[in-house]
C-alpha atoms as a PDB file:
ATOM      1  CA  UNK A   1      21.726 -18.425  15.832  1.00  0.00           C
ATOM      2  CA  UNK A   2      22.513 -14.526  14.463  1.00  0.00           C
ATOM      3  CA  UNK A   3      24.383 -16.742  11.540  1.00  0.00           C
ATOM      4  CA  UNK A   4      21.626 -18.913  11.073  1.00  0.00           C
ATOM      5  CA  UNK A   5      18.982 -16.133  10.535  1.00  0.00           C
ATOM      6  CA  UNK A   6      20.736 -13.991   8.714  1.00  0.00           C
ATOM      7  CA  UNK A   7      21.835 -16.888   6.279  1.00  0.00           C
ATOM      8  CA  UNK A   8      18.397 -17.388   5.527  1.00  0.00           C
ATOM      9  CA  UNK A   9      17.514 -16.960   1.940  1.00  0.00           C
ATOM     10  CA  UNK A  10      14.715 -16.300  -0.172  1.00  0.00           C
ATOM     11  CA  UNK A  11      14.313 -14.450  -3.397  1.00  0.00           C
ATOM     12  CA  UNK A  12      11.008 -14.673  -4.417  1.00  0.00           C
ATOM     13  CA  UNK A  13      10.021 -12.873  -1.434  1.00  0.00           C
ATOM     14  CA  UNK A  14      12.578 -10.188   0.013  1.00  0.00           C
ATOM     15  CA  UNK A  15      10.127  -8.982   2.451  1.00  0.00           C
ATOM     16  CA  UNK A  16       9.998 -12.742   4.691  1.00  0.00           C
ATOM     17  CA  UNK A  17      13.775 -12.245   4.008  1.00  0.00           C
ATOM     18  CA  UNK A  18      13.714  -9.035   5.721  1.00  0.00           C
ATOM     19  CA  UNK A  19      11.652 -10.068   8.587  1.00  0.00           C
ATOM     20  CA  UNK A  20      13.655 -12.880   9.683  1.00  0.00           C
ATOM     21  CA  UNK A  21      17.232 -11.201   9.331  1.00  0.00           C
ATOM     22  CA  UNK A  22      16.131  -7.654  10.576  1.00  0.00           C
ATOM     23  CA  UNK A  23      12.356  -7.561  12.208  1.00  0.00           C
ATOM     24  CA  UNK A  24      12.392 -10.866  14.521  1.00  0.00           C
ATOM     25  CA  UNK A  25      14.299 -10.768  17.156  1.00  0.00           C
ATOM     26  CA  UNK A  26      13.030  -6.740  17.766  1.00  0.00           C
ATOM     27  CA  UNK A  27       9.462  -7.783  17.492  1.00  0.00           C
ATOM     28  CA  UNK A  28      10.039 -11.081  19.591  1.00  0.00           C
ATOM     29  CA  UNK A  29      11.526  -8.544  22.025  1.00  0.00           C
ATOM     30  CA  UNK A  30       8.837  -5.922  22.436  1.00  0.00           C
ATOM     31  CA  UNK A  31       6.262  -9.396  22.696  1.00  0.00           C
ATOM     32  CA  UNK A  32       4.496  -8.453  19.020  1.00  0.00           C
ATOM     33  CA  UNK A  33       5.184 -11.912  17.580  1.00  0.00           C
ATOM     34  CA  UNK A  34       6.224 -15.277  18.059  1.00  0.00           C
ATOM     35  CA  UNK A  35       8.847 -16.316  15.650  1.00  0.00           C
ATOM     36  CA  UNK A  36       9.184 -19.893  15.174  1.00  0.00           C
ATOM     37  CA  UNK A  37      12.409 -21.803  12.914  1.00  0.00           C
ATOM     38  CA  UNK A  38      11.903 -25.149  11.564  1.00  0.00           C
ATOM     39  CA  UNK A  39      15.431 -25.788  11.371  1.00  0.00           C
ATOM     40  CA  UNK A  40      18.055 -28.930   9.541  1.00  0.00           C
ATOM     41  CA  UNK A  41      17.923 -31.938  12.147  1.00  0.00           C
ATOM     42  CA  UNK A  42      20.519 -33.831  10.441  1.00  0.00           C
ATOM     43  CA  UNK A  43      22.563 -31.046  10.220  1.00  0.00           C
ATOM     44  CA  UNK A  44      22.081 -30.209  13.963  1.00  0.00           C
ATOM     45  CA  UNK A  45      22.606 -33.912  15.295  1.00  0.00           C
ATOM     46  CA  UNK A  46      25.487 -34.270  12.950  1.00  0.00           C
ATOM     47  CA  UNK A  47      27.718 -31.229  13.094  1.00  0.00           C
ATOM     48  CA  UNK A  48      25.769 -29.177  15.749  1.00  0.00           C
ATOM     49  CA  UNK A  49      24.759 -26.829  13.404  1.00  0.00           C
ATOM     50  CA  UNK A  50      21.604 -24.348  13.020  1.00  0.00           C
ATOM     51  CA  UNK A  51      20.258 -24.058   9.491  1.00  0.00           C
ATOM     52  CA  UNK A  52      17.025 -22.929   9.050  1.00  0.00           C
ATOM     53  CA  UNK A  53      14.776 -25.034   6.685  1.00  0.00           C
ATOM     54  CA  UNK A  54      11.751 -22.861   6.989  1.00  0.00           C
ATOM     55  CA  UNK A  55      10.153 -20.278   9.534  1.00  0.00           C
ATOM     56  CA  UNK A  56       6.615 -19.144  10.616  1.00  0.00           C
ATOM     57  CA  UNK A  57       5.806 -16.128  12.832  1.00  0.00           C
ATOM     58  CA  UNK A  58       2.157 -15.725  14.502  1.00  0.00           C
ATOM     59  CA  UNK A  59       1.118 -12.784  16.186  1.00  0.00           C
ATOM     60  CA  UNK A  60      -2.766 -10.852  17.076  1.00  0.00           C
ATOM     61  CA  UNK A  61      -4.493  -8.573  14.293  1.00  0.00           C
ATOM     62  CA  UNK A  62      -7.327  -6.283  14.514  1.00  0.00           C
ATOM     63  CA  UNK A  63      -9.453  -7.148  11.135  1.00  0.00           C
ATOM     64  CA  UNK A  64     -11.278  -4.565   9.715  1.00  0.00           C
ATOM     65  CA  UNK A  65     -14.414  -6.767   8.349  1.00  0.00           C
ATOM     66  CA  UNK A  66     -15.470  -6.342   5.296  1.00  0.00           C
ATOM     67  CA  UNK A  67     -18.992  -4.961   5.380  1.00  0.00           C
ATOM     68  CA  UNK A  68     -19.535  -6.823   1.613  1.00  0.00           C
ATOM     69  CA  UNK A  69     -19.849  -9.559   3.152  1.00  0.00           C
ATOM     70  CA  UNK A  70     -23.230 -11.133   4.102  1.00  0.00           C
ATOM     71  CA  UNK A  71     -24.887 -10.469   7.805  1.00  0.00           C
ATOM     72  CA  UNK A  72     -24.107 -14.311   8.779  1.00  0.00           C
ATOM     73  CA  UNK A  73     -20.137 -14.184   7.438  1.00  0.00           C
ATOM     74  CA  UNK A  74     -19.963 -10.813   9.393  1.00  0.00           C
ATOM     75  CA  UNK A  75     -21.214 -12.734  12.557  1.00  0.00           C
ATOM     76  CA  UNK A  76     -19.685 -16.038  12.018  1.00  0.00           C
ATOM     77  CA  UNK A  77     -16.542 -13.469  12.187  1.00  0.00           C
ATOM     78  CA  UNK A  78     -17.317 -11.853  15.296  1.00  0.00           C
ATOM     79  CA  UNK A  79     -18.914 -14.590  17.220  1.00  0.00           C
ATOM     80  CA  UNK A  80     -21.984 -12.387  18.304  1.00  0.00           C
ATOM     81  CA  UNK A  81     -23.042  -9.648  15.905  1.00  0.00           C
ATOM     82  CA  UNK A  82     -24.005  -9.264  12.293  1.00  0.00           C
ATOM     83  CA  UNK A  83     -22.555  -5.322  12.898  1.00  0.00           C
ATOM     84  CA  UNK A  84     -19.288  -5.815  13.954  1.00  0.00           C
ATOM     85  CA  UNK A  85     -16.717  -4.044  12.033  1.00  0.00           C
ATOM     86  CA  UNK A  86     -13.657  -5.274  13.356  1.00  0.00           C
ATOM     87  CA  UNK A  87     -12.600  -8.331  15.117  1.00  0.00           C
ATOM     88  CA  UNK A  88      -9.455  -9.619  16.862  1.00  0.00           C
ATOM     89  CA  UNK A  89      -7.696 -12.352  15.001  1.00  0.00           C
ATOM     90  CA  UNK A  90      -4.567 -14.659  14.645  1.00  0.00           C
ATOM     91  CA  UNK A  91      -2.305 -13.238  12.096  1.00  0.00           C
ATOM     92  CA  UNK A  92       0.295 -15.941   9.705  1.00  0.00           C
ATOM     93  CA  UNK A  93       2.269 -12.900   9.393  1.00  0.00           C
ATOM     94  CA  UNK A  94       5.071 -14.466   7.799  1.00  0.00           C
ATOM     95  CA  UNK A  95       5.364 -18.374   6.137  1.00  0.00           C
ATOM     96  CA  UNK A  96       8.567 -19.043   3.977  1.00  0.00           C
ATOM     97  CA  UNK A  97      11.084 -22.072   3.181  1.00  0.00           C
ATOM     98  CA  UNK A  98      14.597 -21.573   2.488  1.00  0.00           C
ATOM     99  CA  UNK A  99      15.702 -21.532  -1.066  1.00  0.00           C
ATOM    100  CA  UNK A 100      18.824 -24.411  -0.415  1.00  0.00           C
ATOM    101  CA  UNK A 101      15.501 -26.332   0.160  1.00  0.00           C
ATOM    102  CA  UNK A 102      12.996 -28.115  -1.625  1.00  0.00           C
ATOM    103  CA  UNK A 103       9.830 -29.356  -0.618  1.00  0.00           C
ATOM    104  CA  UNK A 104      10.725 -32.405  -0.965  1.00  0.00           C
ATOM    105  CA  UNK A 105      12.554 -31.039   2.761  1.00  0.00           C
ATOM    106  CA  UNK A 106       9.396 -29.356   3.726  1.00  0.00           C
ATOM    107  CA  UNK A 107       5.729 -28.800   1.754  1.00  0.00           C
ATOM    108  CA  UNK A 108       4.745 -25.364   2.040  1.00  0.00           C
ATOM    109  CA  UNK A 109       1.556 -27.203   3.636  1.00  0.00           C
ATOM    110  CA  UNK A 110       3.533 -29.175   6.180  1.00  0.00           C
ATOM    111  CA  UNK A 111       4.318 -25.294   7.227  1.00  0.00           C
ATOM    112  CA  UNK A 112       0.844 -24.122   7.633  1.00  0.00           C
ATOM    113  CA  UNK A 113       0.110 -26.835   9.434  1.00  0.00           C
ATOM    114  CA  UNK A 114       2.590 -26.446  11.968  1.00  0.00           C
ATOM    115  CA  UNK A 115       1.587 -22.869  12.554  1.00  0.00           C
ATOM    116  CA  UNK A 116      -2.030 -24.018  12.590  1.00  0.00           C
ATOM    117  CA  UNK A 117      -1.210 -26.597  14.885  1.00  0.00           C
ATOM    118  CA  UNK A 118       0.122 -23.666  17.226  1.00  0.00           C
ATOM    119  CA  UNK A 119      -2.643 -21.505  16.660  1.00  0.00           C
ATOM    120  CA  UNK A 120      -5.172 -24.705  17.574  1.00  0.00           C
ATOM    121  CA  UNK A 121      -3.573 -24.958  21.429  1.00  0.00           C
ATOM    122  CA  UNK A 122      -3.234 -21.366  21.809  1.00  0.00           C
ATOM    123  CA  UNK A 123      -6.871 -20.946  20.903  1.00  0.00           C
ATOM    124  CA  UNK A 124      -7.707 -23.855  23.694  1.00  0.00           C
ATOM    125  CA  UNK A 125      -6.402 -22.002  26.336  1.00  0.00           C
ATOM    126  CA  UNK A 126      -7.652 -18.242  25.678  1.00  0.00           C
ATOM    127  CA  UNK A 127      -9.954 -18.652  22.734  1.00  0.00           C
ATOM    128  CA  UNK A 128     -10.783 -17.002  19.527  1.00  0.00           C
ATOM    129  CA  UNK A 129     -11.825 -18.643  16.325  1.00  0.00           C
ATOM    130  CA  UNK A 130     -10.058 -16.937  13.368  1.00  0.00           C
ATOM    131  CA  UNK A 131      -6.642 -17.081  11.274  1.00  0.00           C
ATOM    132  CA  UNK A 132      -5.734 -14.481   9.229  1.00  0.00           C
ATOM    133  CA  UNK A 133      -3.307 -14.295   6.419  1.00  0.00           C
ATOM    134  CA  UNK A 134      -2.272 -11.963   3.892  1.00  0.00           C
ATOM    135  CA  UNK A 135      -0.288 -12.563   0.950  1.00  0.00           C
ATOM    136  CA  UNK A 136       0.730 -11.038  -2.666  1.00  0.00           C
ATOM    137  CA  UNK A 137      -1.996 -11.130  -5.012  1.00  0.00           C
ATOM    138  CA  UNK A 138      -0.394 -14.113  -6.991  1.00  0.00           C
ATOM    139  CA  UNK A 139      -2.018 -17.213  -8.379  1.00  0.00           C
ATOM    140  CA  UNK A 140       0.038 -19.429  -6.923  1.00  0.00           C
ATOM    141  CA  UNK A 141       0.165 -18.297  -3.481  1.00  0.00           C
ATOM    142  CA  UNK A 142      -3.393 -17.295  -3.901  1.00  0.00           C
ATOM    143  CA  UNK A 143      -4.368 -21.221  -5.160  1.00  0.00           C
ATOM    144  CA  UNK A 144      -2.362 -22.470  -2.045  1.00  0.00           C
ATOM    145  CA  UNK A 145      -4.264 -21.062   0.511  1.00  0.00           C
ATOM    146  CA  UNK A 146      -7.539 -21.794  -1.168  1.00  0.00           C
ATOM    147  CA  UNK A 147      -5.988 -25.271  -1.700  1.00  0.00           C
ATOM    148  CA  UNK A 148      -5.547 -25.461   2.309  1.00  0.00           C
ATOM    149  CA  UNK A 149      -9.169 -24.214   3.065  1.00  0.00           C
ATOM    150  CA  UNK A 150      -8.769 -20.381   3.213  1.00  0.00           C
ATOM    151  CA  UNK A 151     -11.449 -17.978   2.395  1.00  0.00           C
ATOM    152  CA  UNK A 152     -10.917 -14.821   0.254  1.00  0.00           C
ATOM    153  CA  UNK A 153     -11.932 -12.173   2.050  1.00  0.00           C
ATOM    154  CA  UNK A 154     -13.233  -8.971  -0.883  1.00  0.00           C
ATOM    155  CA  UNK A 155     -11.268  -6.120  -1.455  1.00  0.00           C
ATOM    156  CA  UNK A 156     -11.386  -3.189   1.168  1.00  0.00           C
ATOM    157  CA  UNK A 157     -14.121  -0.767  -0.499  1.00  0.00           C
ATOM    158  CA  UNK A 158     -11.628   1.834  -0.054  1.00  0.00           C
ATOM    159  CA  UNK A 159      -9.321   0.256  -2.200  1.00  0.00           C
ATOM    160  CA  UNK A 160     -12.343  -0.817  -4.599  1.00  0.00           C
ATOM    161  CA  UNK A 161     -13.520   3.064  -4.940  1.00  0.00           C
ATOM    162  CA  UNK A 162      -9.805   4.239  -6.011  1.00  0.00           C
ATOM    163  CA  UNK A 163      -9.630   1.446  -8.892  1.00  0.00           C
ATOM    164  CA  UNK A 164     -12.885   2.261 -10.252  1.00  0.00           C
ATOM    165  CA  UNK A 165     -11.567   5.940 -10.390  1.00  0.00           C
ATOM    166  CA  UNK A 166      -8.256   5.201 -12.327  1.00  0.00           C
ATOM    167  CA  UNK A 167     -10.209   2.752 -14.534  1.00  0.00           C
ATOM    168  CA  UNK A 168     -12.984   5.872 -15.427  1.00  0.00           C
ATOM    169  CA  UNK A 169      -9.807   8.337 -16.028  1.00  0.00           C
ATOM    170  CA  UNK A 170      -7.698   6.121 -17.887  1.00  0.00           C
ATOM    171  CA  UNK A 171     -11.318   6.176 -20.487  1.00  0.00           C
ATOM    172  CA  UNK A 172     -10.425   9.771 -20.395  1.00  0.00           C
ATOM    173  CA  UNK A 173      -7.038  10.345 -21.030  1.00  0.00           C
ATOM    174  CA  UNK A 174      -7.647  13.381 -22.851  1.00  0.00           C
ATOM    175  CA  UNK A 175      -9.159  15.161 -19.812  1.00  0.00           C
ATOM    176  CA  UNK A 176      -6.809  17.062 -17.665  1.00  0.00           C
ATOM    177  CA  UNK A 177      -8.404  19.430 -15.782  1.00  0.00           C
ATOM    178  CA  UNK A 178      -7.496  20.934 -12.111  1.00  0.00           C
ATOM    179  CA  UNK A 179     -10.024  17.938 -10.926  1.00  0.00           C
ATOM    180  CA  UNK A 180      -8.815  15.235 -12.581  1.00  0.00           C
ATOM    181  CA  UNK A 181      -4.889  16.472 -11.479  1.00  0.00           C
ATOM    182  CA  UNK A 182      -6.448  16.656  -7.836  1.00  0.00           C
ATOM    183  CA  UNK A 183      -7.618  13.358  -7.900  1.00  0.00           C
ATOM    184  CA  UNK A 184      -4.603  11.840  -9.564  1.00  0.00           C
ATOM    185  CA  UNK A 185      -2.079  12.978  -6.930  1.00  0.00           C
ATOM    186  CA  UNK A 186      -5.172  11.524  -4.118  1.00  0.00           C
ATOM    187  CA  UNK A 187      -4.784   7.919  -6.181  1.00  0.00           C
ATOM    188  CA  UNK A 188      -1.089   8.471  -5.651  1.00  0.00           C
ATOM    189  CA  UNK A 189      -0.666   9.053  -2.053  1.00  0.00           C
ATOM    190  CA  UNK A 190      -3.132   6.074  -1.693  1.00  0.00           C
ATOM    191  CA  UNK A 191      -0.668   4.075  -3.318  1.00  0.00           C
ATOM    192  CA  UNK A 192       1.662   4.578  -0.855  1.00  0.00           C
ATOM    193  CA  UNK A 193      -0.482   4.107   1.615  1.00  0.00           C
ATOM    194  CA  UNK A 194      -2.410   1.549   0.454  1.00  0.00           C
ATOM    195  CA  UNK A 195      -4.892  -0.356   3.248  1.00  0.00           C
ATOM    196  CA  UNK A 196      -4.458  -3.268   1.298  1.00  0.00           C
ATOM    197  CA  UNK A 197      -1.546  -4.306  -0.502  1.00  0.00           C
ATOM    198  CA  UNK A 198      -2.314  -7.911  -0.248  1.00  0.00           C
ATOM    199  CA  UNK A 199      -5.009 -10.464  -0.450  1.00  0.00           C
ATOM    200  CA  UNK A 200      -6.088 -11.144   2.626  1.00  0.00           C
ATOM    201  CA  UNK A 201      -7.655 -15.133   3.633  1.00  0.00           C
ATOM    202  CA  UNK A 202      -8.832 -16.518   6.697  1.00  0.00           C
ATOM    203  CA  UNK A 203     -10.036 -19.801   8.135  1.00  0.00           C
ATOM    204  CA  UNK A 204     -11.760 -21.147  10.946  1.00  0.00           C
ATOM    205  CA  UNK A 205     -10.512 -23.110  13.734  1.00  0.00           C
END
């Protein structure tokens, strides 16, 4: 299995790379998520070995709810109240394929759908309602989870505030007072620190 995982490949995105070679088996440890490996069946039945096709992981999220969004989105959220700033969710933390295959092996939907499938019985047995993912702001990821019936959620208004800022002092390059030099090195530790790095969707089940 160690060889298996940490064979797994996949350049276009280092960080479900990461996860699976270095983050898994600690976080399956300490009960944070639940890792799950679509693996090669031919290759298992065949020569009795584990190579990992693709690979999910699901775990629970607080989600800090948008309060852009209108009263009944805010309660469809929550379940109860149009107030609610934060609800408990089901988190697709990570959803990748290996690059040795194709999707002719394995759709990218056929995925999802195996970790919504998941989601659906867990959410029999102890409830809850929505699934949360969050992925880099890139059309093509972005068009595949609309594609498979996720919602945007808006930008945190955090986040919103600080691009308005660098968009007014990049009109104003010119001005470089004590102010703007304050507020520069505030946009940069935000950057660092940033609450949201990635487009967030959700769906409900």
């Amino acid at each position: 299995m160690k060889k298996a995982v940490s064979s797994f490949s996949c350049e276009k995105n280092l960080d479900v790379e990461k996860f699976i070679r270095e983050d898994a088996i600690n976080r399956e440890k300490r009960d944070l998520t639940r890792t799950y490996l679509i693996i090669d069946q031919n290759e298992f039945e065949i020569n009795n070995q584990i190579d990992i096709v693709a690979y999910f992981s699901i775990a629970l999220k607080t989600l800090i709810i948008p309060q852009t969004l209108s009263n009944s989105k805010i309660k469809k959220i929550d379940g109860f109240s149009k107030d609610a700033k934060e609800s408990i969710v089901y988190l697709i933390g990570q959803l990748a394929r290996d690059d040795n295959y194709s999707s002719e092996a394995i759709r990218g939907a056929d995925i999802l759908a195996r970790a919504l499938n998941i989601i659906s019985d867990i959410k029999d047995k102890i409830g809850g309602k929505v699934v949360l993912v969050e992925c880099e702001d890139k059309k093509k990821i972005i068009d595949f989870y609309l594609e498979n019936e996720f919602e945007r959620l808006p930008e945190h208004s955090e986040n919103e505030l600080i691009n308005e800022i660098k968009e007014i002092i990049e009109l104003r390059e010119e001005i470089t007072s004590p102010i703007i030099n304050a507020i520069n090195e505030i946009i940069a530790i935000h950057d660092e620190k940033r609450i949201n790095d990635y487009a967030k969707f959700i769906k409900f089940i």
